[in-house]
Protein backbone atom coordinates (compact mmCIF):
# COMPACT_ATOMS: atom_id res chain seq x y z
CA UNK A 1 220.05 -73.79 -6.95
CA UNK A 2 220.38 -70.16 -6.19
CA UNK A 3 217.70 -68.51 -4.04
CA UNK A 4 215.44 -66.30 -6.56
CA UNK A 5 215.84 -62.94 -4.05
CA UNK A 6 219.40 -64.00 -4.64
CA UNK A 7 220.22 -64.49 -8.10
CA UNK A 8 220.28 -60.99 -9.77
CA UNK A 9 222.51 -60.02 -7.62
CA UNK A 10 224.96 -62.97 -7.53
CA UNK A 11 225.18 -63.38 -11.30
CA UNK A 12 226.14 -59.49 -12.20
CA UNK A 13 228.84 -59.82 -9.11
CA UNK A 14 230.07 -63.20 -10.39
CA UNK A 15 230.66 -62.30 -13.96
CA UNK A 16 232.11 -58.97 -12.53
CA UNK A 17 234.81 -61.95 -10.98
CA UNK A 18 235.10 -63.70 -13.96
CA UNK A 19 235.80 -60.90 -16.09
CA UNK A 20 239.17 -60.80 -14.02
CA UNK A 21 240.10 -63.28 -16.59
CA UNK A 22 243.91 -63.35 -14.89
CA UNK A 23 242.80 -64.31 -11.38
CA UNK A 24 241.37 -67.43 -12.97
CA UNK A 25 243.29 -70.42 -14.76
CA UNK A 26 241.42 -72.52 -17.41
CA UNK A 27 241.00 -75.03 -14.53
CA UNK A 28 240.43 -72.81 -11.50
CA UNK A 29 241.26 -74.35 -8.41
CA UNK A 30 239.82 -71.49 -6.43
CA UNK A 31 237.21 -68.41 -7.67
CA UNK A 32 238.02 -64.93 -7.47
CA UNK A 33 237.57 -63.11 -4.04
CA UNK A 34 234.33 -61.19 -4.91
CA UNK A 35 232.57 -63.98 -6.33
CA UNK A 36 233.23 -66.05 -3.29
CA UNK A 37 232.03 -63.25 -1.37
CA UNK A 38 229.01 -62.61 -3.38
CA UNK A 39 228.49 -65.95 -2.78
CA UNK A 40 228.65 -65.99 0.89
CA UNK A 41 226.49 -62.91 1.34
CA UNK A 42 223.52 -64.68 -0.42
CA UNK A 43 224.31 -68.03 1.83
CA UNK A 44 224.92 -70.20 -1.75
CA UNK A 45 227.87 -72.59 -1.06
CA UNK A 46 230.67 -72.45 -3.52
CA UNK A 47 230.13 -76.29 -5.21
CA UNK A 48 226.72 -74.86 -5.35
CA UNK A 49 227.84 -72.43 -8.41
CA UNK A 50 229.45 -73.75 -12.26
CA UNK A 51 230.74 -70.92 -14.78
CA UNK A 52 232.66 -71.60 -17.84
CA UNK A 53 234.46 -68.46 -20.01
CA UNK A 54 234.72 -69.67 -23.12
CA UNK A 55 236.30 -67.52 -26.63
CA UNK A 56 233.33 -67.93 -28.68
CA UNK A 57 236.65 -67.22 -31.53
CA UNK A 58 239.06 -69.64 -30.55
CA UNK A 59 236.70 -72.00 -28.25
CA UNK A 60 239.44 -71.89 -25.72
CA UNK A 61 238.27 -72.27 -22.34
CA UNK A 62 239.44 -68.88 -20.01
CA UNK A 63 237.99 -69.74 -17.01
CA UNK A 64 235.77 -72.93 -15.27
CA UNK A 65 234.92 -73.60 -11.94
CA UNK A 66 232.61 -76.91 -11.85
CA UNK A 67 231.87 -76.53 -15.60
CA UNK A 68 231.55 -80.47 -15.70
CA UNK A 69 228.51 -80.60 -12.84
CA UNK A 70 225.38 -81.50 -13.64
CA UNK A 71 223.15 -78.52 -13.37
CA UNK A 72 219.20 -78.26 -14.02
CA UNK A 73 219.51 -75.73 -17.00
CA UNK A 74 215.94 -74.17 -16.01
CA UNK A 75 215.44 -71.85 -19.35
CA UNK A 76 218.70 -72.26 -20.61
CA UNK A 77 217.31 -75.25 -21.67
CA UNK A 78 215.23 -73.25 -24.39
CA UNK A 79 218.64 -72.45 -26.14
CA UNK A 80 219.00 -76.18 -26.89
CA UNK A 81 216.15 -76.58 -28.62
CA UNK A 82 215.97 -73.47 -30.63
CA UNK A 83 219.28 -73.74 -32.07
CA UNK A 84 218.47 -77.80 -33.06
CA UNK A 85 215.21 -76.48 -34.92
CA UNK A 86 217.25 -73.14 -36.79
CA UNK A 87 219.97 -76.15 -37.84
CA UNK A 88 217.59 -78.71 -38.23
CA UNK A 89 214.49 -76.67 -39.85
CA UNK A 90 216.21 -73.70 -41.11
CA UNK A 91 214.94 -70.01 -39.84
CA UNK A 92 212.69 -69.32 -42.95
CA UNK A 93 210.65 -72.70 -41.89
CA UNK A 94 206.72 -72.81 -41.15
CA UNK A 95 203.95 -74.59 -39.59
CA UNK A 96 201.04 -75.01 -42.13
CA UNK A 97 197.37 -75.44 -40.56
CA UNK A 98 195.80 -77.21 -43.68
CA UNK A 99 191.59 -76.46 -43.68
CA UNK A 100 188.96 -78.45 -45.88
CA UNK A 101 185.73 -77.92 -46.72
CA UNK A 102 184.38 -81.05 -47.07
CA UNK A 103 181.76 -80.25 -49.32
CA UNK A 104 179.95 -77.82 -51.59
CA UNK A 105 179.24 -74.34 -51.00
CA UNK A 106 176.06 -72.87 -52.15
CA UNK A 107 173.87 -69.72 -50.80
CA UNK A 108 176.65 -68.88 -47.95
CA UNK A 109 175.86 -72.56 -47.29
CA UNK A 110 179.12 -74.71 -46.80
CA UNK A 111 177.00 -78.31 -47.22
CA UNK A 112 179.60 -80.67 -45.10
CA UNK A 113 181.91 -80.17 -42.35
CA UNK A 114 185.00 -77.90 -41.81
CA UNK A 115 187.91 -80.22 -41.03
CA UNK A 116 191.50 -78.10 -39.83
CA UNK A 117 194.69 -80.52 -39.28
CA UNK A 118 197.16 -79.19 -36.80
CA UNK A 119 200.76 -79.36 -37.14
CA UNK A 120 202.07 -78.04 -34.11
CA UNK A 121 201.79 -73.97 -34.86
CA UNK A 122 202.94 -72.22 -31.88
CA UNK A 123 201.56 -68.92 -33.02
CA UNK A 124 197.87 -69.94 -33.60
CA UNK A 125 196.39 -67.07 -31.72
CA UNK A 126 193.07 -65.55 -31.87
CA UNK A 127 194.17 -62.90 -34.29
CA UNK A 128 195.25 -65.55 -36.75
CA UNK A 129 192.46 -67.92 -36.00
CA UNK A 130 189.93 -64.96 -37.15
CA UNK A 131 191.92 -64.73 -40.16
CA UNK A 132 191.60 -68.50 -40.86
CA UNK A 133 187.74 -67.80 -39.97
CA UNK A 134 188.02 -64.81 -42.53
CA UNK A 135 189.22 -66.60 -45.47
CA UNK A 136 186.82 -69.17 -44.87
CA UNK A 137 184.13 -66.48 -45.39
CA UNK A 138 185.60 -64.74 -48.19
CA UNK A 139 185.33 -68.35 -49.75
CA UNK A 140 181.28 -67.72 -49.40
CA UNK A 141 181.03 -69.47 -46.22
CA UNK A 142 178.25 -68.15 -43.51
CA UNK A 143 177.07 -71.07 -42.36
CA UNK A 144 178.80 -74.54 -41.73
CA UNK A 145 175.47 -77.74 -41.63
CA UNK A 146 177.89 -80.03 -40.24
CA UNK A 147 180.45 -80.30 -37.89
CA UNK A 148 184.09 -78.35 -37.20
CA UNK A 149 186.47 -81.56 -37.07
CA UNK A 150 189.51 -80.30 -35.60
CA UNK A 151 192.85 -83.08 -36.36
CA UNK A 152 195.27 -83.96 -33.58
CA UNK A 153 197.06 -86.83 -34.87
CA UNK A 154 200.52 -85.62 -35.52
CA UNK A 155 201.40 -84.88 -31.25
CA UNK A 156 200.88 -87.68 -29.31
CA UNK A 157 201.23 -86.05 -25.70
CA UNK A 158 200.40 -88.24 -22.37
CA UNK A 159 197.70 -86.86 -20.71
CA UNK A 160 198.82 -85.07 -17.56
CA UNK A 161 198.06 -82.98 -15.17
CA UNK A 162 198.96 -79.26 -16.31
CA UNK A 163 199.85 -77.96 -12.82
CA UNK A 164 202.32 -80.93 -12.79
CA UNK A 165 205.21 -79.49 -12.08
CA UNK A 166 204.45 -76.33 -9.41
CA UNK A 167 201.10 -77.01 -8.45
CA UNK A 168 199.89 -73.96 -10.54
CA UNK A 169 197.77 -75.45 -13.03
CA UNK A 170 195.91 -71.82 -14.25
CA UNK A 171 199.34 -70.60 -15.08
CA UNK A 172 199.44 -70.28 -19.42
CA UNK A 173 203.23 -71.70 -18.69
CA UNK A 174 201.84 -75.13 -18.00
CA UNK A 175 199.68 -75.38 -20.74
CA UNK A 176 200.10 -78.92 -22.48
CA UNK A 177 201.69 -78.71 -25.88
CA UNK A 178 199.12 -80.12 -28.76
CA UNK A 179 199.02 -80.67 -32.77
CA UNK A 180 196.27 -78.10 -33.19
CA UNK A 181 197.05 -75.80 -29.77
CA UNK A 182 194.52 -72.43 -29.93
CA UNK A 183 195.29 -69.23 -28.45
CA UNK A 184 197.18 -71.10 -25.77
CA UNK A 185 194.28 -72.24 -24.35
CA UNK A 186 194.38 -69.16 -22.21
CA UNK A 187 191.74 -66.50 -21.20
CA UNK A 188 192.77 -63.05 -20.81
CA UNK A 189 190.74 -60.92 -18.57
CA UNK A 190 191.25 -56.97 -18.17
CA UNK A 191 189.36 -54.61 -15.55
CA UNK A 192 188.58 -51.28 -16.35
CA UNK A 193 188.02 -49.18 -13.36
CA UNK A 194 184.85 -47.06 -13.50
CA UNK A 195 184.81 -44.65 -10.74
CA UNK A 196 180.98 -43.91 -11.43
CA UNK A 197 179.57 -46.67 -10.96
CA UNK A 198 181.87 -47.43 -8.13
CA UNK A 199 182.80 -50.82 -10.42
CA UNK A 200 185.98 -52.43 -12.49
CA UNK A 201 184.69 -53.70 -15.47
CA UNK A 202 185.79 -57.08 -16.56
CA UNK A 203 186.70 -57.32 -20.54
CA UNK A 204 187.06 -61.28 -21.47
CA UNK A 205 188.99 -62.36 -24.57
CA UNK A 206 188.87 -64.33 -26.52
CA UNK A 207 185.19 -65.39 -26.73
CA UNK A 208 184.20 -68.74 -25.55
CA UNK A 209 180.97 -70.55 -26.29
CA UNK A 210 178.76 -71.97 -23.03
CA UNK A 211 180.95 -69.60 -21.01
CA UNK A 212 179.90 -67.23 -18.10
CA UNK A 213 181.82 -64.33 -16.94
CA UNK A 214 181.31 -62.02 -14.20
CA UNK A 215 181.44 -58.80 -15.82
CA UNK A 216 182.00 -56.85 -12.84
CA UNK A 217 183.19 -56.19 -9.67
CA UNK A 218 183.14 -53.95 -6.90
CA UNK A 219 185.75 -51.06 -6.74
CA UNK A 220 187.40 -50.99 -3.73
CA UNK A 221 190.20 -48.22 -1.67
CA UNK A 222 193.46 -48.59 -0.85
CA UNK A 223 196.87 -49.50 -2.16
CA UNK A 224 196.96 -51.48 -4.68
CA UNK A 225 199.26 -54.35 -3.82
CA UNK A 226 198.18 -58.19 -4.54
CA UNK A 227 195.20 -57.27 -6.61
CA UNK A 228 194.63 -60.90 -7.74
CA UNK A 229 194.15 -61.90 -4.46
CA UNK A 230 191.79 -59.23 -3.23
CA UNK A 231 189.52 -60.59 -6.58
CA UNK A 232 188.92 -64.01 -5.02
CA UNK A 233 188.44 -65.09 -8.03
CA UNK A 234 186.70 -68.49 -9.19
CA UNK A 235 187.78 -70.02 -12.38
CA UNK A 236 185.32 -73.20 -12.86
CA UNK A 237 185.68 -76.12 -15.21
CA UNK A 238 181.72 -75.42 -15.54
CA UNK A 239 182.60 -72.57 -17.59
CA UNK A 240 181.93 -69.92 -15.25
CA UNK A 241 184.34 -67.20 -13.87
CA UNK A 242 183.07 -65.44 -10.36
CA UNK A 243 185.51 -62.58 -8.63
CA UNK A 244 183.88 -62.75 -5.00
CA UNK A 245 186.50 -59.81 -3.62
CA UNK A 246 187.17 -56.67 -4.89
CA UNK A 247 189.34 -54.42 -7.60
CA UNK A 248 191.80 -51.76 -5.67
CA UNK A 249 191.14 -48.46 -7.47
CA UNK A 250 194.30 -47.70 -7.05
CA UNK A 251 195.51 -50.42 -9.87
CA UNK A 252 194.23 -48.46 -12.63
CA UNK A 253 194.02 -50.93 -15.74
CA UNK A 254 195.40 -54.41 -15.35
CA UNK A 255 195.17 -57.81 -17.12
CA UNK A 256 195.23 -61.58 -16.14
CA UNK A 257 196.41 -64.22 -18.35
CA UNK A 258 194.61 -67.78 -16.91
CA UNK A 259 195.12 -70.70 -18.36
CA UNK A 260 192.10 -72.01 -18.75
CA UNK A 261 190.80 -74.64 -16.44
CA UNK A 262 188.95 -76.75 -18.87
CA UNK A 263 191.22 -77.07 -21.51
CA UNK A 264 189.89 -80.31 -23.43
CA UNK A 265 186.94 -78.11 -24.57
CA UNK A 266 188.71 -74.99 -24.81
CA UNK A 267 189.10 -75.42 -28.81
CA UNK A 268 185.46 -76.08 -29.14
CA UNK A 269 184.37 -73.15 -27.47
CA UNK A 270 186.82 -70.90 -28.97
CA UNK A 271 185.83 -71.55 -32.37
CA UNK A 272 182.05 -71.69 -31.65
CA UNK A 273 182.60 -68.63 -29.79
CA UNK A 274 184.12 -66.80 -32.57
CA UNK A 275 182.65 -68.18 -35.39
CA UNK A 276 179.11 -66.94 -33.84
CA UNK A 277 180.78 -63.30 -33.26
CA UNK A 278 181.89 -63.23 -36.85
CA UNK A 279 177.92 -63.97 -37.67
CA UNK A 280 178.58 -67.53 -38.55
CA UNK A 281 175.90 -70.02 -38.20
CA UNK A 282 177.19 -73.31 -37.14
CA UNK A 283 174.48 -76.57 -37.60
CA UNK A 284 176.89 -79.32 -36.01
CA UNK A 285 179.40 -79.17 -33.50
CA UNK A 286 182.84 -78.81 -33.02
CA UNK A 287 185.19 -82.12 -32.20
CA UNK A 288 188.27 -84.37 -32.94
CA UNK A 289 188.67 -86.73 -35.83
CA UNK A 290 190.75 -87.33 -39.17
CA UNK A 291 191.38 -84.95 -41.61
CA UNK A 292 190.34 -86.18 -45.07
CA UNK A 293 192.89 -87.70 -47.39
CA UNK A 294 192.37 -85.16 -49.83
CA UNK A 295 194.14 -81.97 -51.02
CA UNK A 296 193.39 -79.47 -48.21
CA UNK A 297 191.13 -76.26 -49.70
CA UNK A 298 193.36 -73.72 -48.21
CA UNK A 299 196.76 -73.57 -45.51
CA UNK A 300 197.71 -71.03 -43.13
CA UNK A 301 201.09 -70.69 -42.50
CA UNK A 302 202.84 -69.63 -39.79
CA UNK A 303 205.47 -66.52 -38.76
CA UNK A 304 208.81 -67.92 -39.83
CA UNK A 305 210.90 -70.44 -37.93
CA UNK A 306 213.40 -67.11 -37.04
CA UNK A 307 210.70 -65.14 -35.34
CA UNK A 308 209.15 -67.77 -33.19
CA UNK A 309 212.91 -68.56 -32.10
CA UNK A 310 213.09 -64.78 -31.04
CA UNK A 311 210.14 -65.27 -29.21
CA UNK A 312 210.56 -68.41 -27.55
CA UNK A 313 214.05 -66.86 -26.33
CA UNK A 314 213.40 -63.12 -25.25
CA UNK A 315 210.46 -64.18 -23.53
CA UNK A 316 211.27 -67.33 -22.16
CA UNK A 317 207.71 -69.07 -23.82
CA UNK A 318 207.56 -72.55 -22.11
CA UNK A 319 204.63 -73.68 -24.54
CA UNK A 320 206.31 -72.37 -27.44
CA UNK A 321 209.16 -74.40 -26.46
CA UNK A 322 207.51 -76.98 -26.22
CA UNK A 323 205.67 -76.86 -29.32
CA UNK A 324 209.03 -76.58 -31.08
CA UNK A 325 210.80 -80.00 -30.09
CA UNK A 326 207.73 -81.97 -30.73
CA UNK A 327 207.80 -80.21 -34.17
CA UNK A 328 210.96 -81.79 -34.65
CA UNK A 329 210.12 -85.16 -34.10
CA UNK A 330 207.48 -85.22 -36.39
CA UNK A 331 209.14 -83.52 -39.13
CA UNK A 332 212.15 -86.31 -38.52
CA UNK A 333 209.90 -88.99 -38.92
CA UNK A 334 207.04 -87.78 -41.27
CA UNK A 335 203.72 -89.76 -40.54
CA UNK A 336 204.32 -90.57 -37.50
CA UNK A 337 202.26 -88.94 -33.85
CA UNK A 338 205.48 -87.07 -32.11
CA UNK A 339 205.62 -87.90 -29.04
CA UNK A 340 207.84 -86.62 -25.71
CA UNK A 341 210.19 -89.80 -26.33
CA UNK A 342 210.49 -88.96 -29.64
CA UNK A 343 211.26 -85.54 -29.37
CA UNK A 344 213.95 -85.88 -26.83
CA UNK A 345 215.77 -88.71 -28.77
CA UNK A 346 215.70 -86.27 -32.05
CA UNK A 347 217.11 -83.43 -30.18
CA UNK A 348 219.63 -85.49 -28.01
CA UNK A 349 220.95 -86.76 -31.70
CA UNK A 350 221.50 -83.36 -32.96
CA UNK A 351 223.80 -82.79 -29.75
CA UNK A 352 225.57 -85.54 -30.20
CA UNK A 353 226.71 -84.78 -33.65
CA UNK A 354 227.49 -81.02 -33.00
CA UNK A 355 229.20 -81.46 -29.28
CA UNK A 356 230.39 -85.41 -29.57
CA UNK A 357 231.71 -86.03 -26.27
CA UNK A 358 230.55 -83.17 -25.13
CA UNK A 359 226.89 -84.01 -25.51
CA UNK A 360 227.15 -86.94 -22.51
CA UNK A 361 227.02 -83.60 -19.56
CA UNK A 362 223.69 -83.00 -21.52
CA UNK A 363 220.04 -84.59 -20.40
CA UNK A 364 217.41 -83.49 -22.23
CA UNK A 365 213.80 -83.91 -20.41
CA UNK A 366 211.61 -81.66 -22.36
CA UNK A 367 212.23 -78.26 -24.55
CA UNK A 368 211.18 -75.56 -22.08
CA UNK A 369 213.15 -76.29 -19.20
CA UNK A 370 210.49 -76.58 -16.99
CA UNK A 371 211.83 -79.69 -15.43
CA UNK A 372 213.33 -81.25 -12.51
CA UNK A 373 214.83 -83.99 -14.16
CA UNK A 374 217.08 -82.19 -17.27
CA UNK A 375 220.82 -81.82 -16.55
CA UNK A 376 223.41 -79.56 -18.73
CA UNK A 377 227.19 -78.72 -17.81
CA UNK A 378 227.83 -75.19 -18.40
CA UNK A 379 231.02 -76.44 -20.46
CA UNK A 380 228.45 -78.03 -22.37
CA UNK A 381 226.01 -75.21 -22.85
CA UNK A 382 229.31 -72.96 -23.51
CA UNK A 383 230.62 -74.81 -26.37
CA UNK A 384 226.95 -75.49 -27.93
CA UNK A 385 226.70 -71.26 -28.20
CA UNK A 386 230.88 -71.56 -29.33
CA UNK A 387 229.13 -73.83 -32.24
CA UNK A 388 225.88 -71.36 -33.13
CA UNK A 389 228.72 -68.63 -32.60
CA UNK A 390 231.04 -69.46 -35.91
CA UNK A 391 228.08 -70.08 -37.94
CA UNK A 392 225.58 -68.63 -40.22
CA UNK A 393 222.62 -68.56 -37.58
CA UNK A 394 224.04 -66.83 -34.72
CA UNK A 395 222.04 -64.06 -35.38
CA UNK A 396 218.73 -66.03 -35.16
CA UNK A 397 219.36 -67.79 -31.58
């Protein structure tokens, strides 16, 4: 792999070389000078590198040098599963969250629980969980007697550690993909210098029930370089959140995106958080089990399949991804828990019939990317975006 300090500069000279389209036959038996050179400035051995220049028109190869190696596609790999769900799904496709209320309502009173099935919605902020919340009290609701039963069947994900794969388990990238996934099950916390009182005030959102904060923290001087650091912060699975350092003044405004690190409860509290911040009144508690068999009372849909695509892609959004392929496993086999299997067979299919042969240079471990174990030719990868090229949904990958 190329070294990150590395990269940037490597791929804008190399496709500098391989714009020299005449220096390079279809099977090159040698690259261009300043590639080669690039490459040897930045210490990355030449069977280190593949390119393939492909006419998206024609689909006639220009150029290749190692396009048949296995490489690990990193978050290429999210270009593989986005354009299997646009062909698959179609861009104007949803996620529905489907909400009961499992009995009457009566004096703001909802007399039963409040049961939501997930389906996978990758977009199931905080923003659109207050609107579910909303609805629910523009129905009449104030208070819930029961319990909030919250539906996980259709994703059946292994349970694994989330810092996995780096060791960096408070990152929101390794959050675990799940049926009913809130707000990322992430905690974003801003500080707000204030001079005055010689403190940087710390803003938590969203809210989370049975959850302490520090809500400040000594201003300190200085530059203000690796500001998370100088925090020494604490994030507990107890609930609480201590910053034992200090903020540089210097930083201005900043926020911090955690993961956070107790994520089975994380639904509960979010919901019981803001449910009691809206002025709800909740008797029971909040926890898993089956959504009744019944027509649901209300759905909330998601953004469209196009504008999750765009966002999986320009921002590289590993549990978006991730969200995605599973989605696709369920919706090929209705009624039955995705699972990772599942999901990799489905989209390892789809390959197969739009590459053929081609699809063999392709292993498919998960739909982020984050991986050490998927594998993707760049002749591969070429010809897949060849395919998307000549047809209708180009302009949605």
């Amino acid at each position: 792999m190329l070294r990150r300090s590395a990269l940037p500069a490597v791929v804008r000279q190399a496709a500098g070389g391989l714009a020299l389209v005449a220096a390079v036959a279809a099977q090159a038996a040698a690259l261009p000078p300043a590639v080669r050179a690039a490459l040897r400035s930045a210490g990355v051995p030449e069977e280190a590198l593949s390119a393939t220049l492909l006419d998206a028109a024609s689909g006639r190869v220009l150029a290749d040098w190692r396009g048949d190696a296995p490489r690990n596609p990193a978050s290429l790999a999210k270009l593989l599963t986005t354009a299997a769900a646009l062909e698959l799904l179609g861009p104007a496709w949803r996620w529905s969250t489907r909400v009961w209320l499992a009995g009457p309502v009566k004096d703001g009173v909802l007399d039963g629980a409040l049961h939501l099935e997930g389906s996978g919605d990758p977009k199931l902020v905080v923003e659109r969980l207050w609107l579910l919340l909303r609805r629910l009290q523009q129905l009449g609701v104030r208070e819930i007697r029961r319990d909030i039963v919250l539906d996980q069947s259709a994703f059946a994900v292994p349970e694994t550690p989330p810092g996995q794969f780096d060791g960096e388990a408070l990152r929101p990238y390794n959050v675990r993909p799940a049926a009913l996934l809130l707000n990322y099950r992430s905690v974003v916390y801003t500080f707000v210098p204030d001079p005055a009182a010689a403190v940087a005030r710390v803003l938590v959102e969203p809210p989370l029930a049975r959850t302490q904060t520090e809500r400040s923290v000594p201003l300190a001087a200085g530059a203000c370089g690796d500001w998370r650091g100088a925090l020494e912060a604490s994030f507990g699975a107890d609930g609480r959140t201590r910053f034992g350092g200090r903020y540089p003044l210097a930083c201005g405004e900043q926020s911090w995106a955690v993961a956070d690190p107790a994520p089975a409860s994380y639904d509960a509290r979010l919901l019981e958080g803001l449910w009691h911040e809206m002025g709800g009144v909740l008797g029971g508690r909040v926890r898993e089990g089956a959504a009744p068999a019944a027509p649901p009372s209300f759905e909330l849909r998601s953004p469209t399949l196009a504008e999750v695509v765009r966002e999986i892609n320009k921002f590289s959004n590993n549990v978006m991804a991730e969200q995605l392929l599973l989605t696709l496993a369920a919706e090929a086999e209705p009624g039955r828990p995705a699972t990772p299997q599942a999901a990799r067979a489905t989209l390892q299919r789809w390959l197969a019939a739009r590459l053929g042969e081609a699809a063999a240079e392709i292993n498919v471990d998960n739909g982020s990317g984050l991986s050490r174990e998927a594998r993707v030719s760049t002749r591969a990868l070429a010809r897949l975006l060849a395919v998307m090229f000549a047809g209708p949904l180009m302009p949605e990958l």
